[in-house]
Protein backbone atom coordinates (compact mmCIF):
# COMPACT_ATOMS: atom_id res chain seq x y z
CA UNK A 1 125.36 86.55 44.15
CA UNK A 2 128.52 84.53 44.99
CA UNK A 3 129.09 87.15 48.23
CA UNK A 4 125.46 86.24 48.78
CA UNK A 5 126.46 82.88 48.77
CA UNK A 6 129.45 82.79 50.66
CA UNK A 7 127.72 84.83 53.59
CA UNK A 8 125.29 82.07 54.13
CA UNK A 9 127.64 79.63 53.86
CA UNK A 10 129.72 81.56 56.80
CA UNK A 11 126.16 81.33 58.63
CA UNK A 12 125.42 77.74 58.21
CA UNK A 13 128.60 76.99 59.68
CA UNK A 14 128.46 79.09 62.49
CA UNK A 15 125.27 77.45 63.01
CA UNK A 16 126.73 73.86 62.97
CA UNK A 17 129.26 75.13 65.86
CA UNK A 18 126.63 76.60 67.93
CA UNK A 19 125.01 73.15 67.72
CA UNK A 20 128.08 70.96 68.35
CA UNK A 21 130.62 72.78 70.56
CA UNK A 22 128.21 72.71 73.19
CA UNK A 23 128.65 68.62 72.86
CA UNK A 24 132.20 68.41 73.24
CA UNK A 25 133.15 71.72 75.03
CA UNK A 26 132.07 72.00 79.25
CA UNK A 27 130.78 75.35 79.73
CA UNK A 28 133.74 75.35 82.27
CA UNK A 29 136.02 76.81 79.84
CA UNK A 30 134.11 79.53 78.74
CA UNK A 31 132.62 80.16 82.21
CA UNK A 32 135.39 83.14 83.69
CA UNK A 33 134.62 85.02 80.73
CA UNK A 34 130.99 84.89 80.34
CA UNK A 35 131.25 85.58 84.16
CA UNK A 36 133.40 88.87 83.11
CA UNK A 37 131.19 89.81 80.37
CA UNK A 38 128.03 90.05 82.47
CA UNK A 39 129.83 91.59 85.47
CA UNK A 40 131.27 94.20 82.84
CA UNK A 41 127.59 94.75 81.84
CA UNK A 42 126.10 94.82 84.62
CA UNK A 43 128.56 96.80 87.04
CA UNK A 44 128.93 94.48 89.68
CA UNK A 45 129.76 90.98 90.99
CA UNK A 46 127.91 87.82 89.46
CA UNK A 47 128.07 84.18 90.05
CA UNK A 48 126.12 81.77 87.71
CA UNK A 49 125.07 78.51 88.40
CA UNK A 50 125.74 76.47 84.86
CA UNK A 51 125.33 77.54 80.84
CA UNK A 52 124.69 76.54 77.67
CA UNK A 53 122.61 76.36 74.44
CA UNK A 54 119.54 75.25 74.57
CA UNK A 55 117.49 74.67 71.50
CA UNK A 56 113.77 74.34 72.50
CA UNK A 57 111.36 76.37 71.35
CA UNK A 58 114.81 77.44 69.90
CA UNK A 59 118.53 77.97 70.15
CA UNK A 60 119.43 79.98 72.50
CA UNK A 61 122.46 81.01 75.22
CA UNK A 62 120.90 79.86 78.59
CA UNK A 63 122.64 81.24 81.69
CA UNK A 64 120.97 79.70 84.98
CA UNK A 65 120.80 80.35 88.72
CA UNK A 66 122.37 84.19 88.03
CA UNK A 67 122.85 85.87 91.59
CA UNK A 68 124.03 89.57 91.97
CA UNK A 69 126.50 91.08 94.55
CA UNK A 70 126.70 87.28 96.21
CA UNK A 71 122.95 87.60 97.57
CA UNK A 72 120.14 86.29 96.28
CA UNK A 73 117.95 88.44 98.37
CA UNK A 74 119.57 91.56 96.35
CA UNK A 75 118.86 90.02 92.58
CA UNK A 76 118.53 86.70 91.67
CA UNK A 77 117.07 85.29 88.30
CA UNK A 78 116.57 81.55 87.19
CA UNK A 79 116.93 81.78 83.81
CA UNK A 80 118.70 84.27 81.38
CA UNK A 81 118.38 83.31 77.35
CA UNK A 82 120.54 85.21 74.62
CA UNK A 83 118.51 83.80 71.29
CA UNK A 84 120.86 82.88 68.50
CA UNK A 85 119.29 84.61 66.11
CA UNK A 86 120.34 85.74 62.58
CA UNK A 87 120.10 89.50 63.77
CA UNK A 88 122.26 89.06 66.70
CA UNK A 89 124.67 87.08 64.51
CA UNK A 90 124.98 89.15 61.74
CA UNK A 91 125.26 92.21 64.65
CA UNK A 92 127.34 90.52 66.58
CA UNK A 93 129.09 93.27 69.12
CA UNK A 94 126.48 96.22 67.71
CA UNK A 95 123.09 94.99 69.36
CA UNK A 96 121.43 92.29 70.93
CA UNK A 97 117.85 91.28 70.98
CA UNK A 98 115.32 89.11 72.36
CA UNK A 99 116.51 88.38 75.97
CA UNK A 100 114.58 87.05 78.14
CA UNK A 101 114.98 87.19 82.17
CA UNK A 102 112.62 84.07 83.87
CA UNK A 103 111.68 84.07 87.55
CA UNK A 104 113.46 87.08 88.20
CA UNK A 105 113.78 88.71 92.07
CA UNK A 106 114.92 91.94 92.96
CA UNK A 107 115.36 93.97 96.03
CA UNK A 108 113.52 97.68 95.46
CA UNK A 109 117.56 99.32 95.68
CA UNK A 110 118.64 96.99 93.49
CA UNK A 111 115.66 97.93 91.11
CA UNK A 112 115.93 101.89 90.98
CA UNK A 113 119.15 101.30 90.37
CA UNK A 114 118.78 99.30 86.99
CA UNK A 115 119.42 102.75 84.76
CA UNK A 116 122.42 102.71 86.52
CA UNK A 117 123.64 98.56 85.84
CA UNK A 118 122.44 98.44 82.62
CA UNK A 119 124.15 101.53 81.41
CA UNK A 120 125.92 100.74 78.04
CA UNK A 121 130.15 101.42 77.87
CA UNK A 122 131.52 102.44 74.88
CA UNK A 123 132.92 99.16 73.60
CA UNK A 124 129.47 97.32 74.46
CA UNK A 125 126.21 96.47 72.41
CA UNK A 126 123.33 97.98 72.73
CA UNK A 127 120.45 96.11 74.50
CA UNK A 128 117.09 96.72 72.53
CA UNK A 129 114.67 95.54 75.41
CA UNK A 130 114.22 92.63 78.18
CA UNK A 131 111.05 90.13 78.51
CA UNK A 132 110.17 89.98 82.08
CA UNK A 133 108.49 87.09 82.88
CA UNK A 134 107.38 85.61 86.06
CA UNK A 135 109.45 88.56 87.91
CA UNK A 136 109.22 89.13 91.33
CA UNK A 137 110.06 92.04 94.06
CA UNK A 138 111.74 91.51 97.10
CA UNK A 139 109.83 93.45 100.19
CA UNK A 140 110.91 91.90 103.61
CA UNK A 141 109.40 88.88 104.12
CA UNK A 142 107.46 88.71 101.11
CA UNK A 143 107.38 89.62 97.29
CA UNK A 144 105.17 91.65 94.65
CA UNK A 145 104.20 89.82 91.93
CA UNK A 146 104.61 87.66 89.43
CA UNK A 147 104.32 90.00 86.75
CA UNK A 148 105.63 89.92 82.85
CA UNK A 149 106.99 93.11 81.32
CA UNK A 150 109.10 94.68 78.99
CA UNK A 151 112.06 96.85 79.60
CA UNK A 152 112.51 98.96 76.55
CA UNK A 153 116.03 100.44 76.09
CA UNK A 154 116.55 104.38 74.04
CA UNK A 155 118.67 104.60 70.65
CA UNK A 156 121.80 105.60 72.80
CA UNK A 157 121.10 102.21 75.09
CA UNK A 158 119.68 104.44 78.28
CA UNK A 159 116.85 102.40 79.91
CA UNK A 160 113.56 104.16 78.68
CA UNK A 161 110.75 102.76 80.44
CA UNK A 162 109.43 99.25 81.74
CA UNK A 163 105.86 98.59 80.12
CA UNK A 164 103.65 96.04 81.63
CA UNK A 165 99.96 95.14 81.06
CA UNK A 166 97.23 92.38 82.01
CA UNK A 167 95.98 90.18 79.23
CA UNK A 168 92.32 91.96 78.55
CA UNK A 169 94.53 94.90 77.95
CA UNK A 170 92.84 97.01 80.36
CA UNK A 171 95.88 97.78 82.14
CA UNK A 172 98.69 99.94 81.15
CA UNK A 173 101.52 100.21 83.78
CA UNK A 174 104.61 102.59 82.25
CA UNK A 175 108.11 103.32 84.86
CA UNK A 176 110.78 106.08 83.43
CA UNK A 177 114.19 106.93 85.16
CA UNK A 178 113.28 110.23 86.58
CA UNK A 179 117.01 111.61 88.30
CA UNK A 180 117.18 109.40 91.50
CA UNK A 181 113.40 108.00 91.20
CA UNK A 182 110.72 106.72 89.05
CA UNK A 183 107.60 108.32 87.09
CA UNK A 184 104.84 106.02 87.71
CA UNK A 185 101.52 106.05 85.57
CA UNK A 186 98.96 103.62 85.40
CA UNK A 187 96.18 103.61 82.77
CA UNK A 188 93.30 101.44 83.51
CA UNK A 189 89.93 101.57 80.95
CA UNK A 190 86.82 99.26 82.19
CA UNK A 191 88.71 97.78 84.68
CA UNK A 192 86.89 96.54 88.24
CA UNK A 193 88.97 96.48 91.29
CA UNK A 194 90.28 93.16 92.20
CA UNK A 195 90.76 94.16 95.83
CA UNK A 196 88.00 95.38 98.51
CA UNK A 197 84.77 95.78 97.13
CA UNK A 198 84.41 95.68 93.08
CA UNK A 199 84.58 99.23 92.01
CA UNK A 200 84.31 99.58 88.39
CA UNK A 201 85.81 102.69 86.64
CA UNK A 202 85.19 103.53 82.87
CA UNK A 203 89.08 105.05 83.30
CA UNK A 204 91.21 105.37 85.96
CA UNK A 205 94.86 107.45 85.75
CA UNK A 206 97.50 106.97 88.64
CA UNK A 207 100.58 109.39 88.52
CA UNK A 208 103.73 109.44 90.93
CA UNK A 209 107.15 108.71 91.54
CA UNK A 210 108.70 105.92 93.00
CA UNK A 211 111.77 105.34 95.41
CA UNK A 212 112.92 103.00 97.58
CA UNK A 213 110.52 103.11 100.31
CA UNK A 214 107.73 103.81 98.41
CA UNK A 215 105.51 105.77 95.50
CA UNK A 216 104.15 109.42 96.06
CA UNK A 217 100.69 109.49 94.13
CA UNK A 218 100.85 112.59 92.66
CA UNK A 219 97.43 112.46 90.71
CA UNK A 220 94.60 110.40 90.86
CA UNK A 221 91.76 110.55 88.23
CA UNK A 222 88.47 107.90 87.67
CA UNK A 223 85.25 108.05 85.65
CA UNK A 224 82.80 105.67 87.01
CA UNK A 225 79.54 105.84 87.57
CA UNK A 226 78.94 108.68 85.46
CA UNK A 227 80.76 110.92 87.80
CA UNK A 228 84.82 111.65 88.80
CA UNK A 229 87.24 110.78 91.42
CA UNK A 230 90.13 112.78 91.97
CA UNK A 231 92.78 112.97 94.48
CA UNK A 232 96.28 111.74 95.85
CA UNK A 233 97.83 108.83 97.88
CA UNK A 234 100.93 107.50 99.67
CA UNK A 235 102.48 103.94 99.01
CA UNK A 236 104.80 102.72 101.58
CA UNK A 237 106.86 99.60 102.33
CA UNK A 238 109.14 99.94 105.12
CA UNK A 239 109.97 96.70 107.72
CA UNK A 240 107.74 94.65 106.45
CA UNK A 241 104.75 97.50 106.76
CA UNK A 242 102.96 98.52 104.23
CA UNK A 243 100.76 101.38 104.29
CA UNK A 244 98.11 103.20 101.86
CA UNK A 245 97.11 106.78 102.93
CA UNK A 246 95.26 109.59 100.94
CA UNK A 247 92.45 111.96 100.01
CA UNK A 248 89.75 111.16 97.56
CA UNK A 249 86.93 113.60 96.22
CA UNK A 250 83.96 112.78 94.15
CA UNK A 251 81.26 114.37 92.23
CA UNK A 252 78.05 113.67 90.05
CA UNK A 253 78.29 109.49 91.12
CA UNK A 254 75.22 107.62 90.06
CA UNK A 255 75.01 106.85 93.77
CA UNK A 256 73.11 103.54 92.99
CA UNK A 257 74.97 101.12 90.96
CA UNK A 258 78.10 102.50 93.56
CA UNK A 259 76.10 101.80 96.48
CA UNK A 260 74.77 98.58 94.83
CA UNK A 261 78.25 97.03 94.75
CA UNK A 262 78.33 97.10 98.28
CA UNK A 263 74.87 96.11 99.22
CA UNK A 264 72.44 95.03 95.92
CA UNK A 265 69.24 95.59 98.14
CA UNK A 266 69.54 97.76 100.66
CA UNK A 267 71.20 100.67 98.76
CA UNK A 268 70.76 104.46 97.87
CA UNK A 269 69.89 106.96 94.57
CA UNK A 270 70.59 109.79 93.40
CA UNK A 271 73.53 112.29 92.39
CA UNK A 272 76.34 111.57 94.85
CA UNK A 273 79.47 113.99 96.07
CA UNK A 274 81.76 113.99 99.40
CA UNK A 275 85.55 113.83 100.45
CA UNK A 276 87.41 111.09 102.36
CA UNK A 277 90.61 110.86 103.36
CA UNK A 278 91.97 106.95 104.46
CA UNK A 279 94.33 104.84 105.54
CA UNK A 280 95.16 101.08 105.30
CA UNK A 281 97.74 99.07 106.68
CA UNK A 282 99.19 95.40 106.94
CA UNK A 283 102.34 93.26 106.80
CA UNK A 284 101.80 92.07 103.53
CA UNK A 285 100.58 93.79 100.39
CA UNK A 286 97.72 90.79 99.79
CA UNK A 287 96.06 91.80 102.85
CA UNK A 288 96.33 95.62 102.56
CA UNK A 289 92.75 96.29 101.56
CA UNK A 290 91.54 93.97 104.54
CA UNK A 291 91.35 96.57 107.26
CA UNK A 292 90.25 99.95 105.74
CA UNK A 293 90.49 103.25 107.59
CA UNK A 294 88.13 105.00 106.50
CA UNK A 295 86.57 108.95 107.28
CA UNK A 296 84.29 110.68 104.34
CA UNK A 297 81.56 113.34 104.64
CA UNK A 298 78.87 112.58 101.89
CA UNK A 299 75.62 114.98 99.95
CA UNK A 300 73.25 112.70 98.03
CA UNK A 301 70.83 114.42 95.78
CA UNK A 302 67.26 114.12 94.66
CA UNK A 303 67.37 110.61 95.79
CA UNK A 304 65.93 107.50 97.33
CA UNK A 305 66.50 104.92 100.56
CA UNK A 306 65.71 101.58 98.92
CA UNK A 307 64.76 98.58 101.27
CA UNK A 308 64.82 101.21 104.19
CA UNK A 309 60.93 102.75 104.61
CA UNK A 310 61.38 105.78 107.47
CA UNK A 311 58.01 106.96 106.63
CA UNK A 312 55.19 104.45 107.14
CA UNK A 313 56.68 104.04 111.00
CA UNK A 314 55.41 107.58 111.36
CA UNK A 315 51.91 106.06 111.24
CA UNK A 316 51.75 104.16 113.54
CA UNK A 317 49.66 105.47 116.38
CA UNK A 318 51.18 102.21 119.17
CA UNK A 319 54.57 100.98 118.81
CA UNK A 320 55.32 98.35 116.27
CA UNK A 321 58.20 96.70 114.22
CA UNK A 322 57.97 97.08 110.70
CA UNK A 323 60.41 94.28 109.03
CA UNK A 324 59.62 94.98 105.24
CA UNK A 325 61.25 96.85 102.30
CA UNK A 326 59.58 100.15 101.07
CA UNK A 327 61.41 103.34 99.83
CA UNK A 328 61.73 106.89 101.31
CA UNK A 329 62.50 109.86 98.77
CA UNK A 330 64.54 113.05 99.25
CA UNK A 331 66.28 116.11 98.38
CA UNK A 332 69.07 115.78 100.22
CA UNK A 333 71.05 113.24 102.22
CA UNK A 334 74.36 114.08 103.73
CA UNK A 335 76.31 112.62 106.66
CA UNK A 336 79.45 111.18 108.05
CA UNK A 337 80.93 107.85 106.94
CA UNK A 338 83.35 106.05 109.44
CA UNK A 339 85.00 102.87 108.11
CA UNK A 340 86.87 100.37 110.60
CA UNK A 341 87.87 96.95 109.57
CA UNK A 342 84.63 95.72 108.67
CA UNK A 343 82.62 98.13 111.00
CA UNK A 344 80.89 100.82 109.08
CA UNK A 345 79.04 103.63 111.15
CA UNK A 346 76.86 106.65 109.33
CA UNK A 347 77.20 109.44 111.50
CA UNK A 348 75.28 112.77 111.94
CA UNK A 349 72.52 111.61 109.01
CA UNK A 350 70.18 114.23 107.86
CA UNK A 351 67.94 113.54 105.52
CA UNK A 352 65.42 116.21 104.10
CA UNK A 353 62.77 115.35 101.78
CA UNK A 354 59.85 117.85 101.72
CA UNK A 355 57.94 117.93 104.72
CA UNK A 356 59.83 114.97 105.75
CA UNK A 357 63.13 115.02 107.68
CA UNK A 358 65.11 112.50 109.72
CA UNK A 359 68.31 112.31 111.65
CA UNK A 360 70.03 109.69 113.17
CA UNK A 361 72.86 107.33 112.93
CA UNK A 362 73.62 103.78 111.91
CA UNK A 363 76.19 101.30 112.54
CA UNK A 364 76.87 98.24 110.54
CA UNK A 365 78.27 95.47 111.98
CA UNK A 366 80.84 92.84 110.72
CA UNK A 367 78.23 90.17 110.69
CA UNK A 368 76.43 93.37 109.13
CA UNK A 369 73.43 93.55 111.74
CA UNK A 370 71.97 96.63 112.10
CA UNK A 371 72.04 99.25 115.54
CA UNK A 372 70.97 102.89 115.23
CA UNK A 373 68.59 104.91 115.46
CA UNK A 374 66.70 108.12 113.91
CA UNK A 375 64.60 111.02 114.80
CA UNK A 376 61.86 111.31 112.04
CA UNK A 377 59.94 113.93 111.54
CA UNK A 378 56.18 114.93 109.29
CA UNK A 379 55.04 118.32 109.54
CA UNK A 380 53.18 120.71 106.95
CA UNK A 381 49.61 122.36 107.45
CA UNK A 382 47.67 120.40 110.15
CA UNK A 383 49.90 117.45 110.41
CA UNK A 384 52.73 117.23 112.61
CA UNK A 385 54.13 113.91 113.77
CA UNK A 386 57.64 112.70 114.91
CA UNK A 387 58.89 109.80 115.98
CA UNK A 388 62.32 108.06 117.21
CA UNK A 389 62.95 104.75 114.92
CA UNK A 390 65.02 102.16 115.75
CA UNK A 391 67.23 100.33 113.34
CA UNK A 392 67.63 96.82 113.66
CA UNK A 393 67.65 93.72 111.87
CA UNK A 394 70.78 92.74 108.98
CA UNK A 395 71.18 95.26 105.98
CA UNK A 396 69.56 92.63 103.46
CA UNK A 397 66.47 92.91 105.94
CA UNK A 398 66.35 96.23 108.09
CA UNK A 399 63.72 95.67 110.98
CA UNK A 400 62.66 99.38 112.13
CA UNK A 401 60.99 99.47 115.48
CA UNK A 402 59.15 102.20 116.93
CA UNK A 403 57.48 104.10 120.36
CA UNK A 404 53.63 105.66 119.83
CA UNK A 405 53.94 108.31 117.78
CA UNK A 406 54.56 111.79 119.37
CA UNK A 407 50.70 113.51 117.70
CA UNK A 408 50.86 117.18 119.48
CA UNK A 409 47.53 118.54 119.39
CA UNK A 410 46.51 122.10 118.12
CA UNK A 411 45.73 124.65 120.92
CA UNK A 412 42.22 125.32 122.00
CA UNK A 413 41.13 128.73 120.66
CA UNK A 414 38.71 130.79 123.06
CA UNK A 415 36.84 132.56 119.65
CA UNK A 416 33.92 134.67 122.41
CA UNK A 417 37.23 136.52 124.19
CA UNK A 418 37.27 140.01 123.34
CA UNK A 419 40.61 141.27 121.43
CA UNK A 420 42.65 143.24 123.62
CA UNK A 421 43.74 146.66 123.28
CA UNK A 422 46.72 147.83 121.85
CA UNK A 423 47.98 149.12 124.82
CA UNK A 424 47.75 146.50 126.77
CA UNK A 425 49.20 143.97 124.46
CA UNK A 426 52.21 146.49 124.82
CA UNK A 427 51.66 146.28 128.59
């Protein structure tokens, strides 16, 4: 009891310094060694802008304006705090918790090599993690970010991993030293893209490894829409480019609610499957998903064209313009998809439902009017009638325009002509 005593004594006072040394002592005289400690730490040159304790939301060591190597376009954070807290009293020169880096930047080098600066010497405590907040990466002209996270540190004071996350917890972004690079996985469950078009996935996985320059998507894996999306990408950010390039593949999509995202009317059913390889670029990382490259061959099965009638046309015995919805059914739909910037072009449709087919093509323009046109075909039994429709209109509202219908007539029979002979068929 009276060690008991004495230790909290020994702790109240030390608490009383903390609060009135900073009063009476300039952080001047204490500055060259703070200066060495972090340098020592950090294994290279530092300059700080002022110190002290602070003691709101509560007392802490606050090191301000901390810039790394002499540039603040290598590192540069606003705020450091060291809490004074009982634990990192009582384990003073053992461990050290609770910092917390605000409005952080750093260069990508300066980043990969973090394992490297905060490696622990033998005569230093251990670091049990880093809040991130309101961090920030340098890429030429511009940043990534802000983003909070945590940098979690191993038993022997190794950097593990940097964990971030949104708020819904629907993200889950992990980084581990790998060697020279980075293993990169994001985990994303009911999450809907906030770039492009808004793609939901039940789950999405991303796998790679990062460097310098950029992050090698190993793995790509996404449930949505019932079906899977699997493939593998390229990140890149070299002077002041940054590029996006990869292969997707897809199988057993509910091709509606997809299709639906990127037009609620005029839209297509049924089981959807195809490959696509693309490519985006830009000078900054906001406007990467503004100019998609896109090239995919698609199969849609046992499906419908909603809003877009190809059938009824084929009545039509004088040409006409038929400006309505209406529905055409199928077995199978496949084509060519060719994205641009905001031109999208269907290429080498064919379309097979039945006794019904139709081929064609359709572009869809940035003010997304309509231009194309299709081949349609009806034949079974007595009937046979084609026709060449033209697309026009907006996609909300097709408008499908068409010549007289091509009606060829069945041959006259002569029923009183005798049969020939064999021979002189053969003749």
């Amino acid at each position: 009891m009276q060690n008991t005593r004495k230790l909290l004594i020994f702790i109240a006072l030390i608490l009383i310094l903390i609060g009135v040394l900073p009063l009476v002592i300039p952080d001047s005289l204490y500055r060259d060694r703070l200066v060495a400690t972090l340098e020592k730490r950090l294994h290279g040159p530092v300059q700080i802008g002022g110190s002290g304790i602070e003691y709101a939301p509560r007392p802490a060591l606050v090191i301000r304006n901390v810039v790394f190597n002499g540039d603040p376009n290598t590192a540069k954070i606003d705020k450091l705090s060291v809490p004074v807290s009982f634990h990192n009293l009582l384990n003073w020169g053992r461990e050290i918790r609770g910092i917390t880096v605000e409005n952080g930047q750093f260069s990508p080098r300066f980043a990969m090599q973090l394992p490297e600066k905060l490696r622990p010497e033998a005569d230093q405590p251990r670091l049990a993690q880093i809040e991130l907040k309101q961090s920030r990466i340098l890429l030429g002209n511009g940043t990534i970010g802000p983003i909070d996270a945590t940098l979690r540190f191993a038993s022997d004071g190794q950097l593990a991993e940097l964990q971030a996350g949104d708020e819904a917890s629907h993200l889950d972004f992990h980084v581990q030293p790998k060697g020279g690079q980075f293993a990169v996985t994001l985990t994303a469950s009911g999450y809907t893209l906030p770039f492009g078009h808004p793609v939901h996935f039940d789950r999405l996985l991303l796998k790679g490894l990062a460097g310098p320059d950029g992050v090698d998507i190993e793995d790509i894996r996404g449930d949505l829409y019932g079906g899977i999306v699997t493939g593998r990408a390229q990140l890149g950010w070299q002077d002041n480019a940054w590029t996006l390039a990869g292969t997707l593949r897809t199988n057993g999509i509910q091709a509606e609610p997809f299709s639906q995202v990127f037009s609620e009317v005029t839209h297509v059913s049924g089981r959807l499957a195809g490959e696509s390889t693309f490519v985006y670029k830009a000078d900054d990382y906001h406007k990467l998903f503004d100019r998609p490259g896109i090239d995919a061959q698609f199969r849609v099965s046992d499906g419908m064209l909603h809003n877009f009638d190809l059938i009824t046309p084929l009545k039509s015995a004088h040409p006409a313009t038929y400006a309505r919805g209406g529905q055409t059914r199928f077995e199978t739909f496949t084509g060519r998809l060719a994205v641009r910037g905001d031109t999208v072009q269907i290429l080498d449709a064919d379309l097979v439902g039945g006794k019904f087919n139709a081929r064609g093509q359709l572009t869809i323009q940035p003010d997304l009017r309509l231009n194309g046109a299709v081949l349609a075909r009806l034949s079974g039994g007595t009937i046979n009638v084609a026709n060449r429709i033209t697309a026009g209109g907006v996609l909300k509202s097709p408008e499908l325009s068409t010549a007289s219908s091509n009606r060829p007539q069945p041959q006259a029979v002569n029923l009183t002509a005798e049969e020939p002979a064999p021979e002189q068929v053969a003749q």
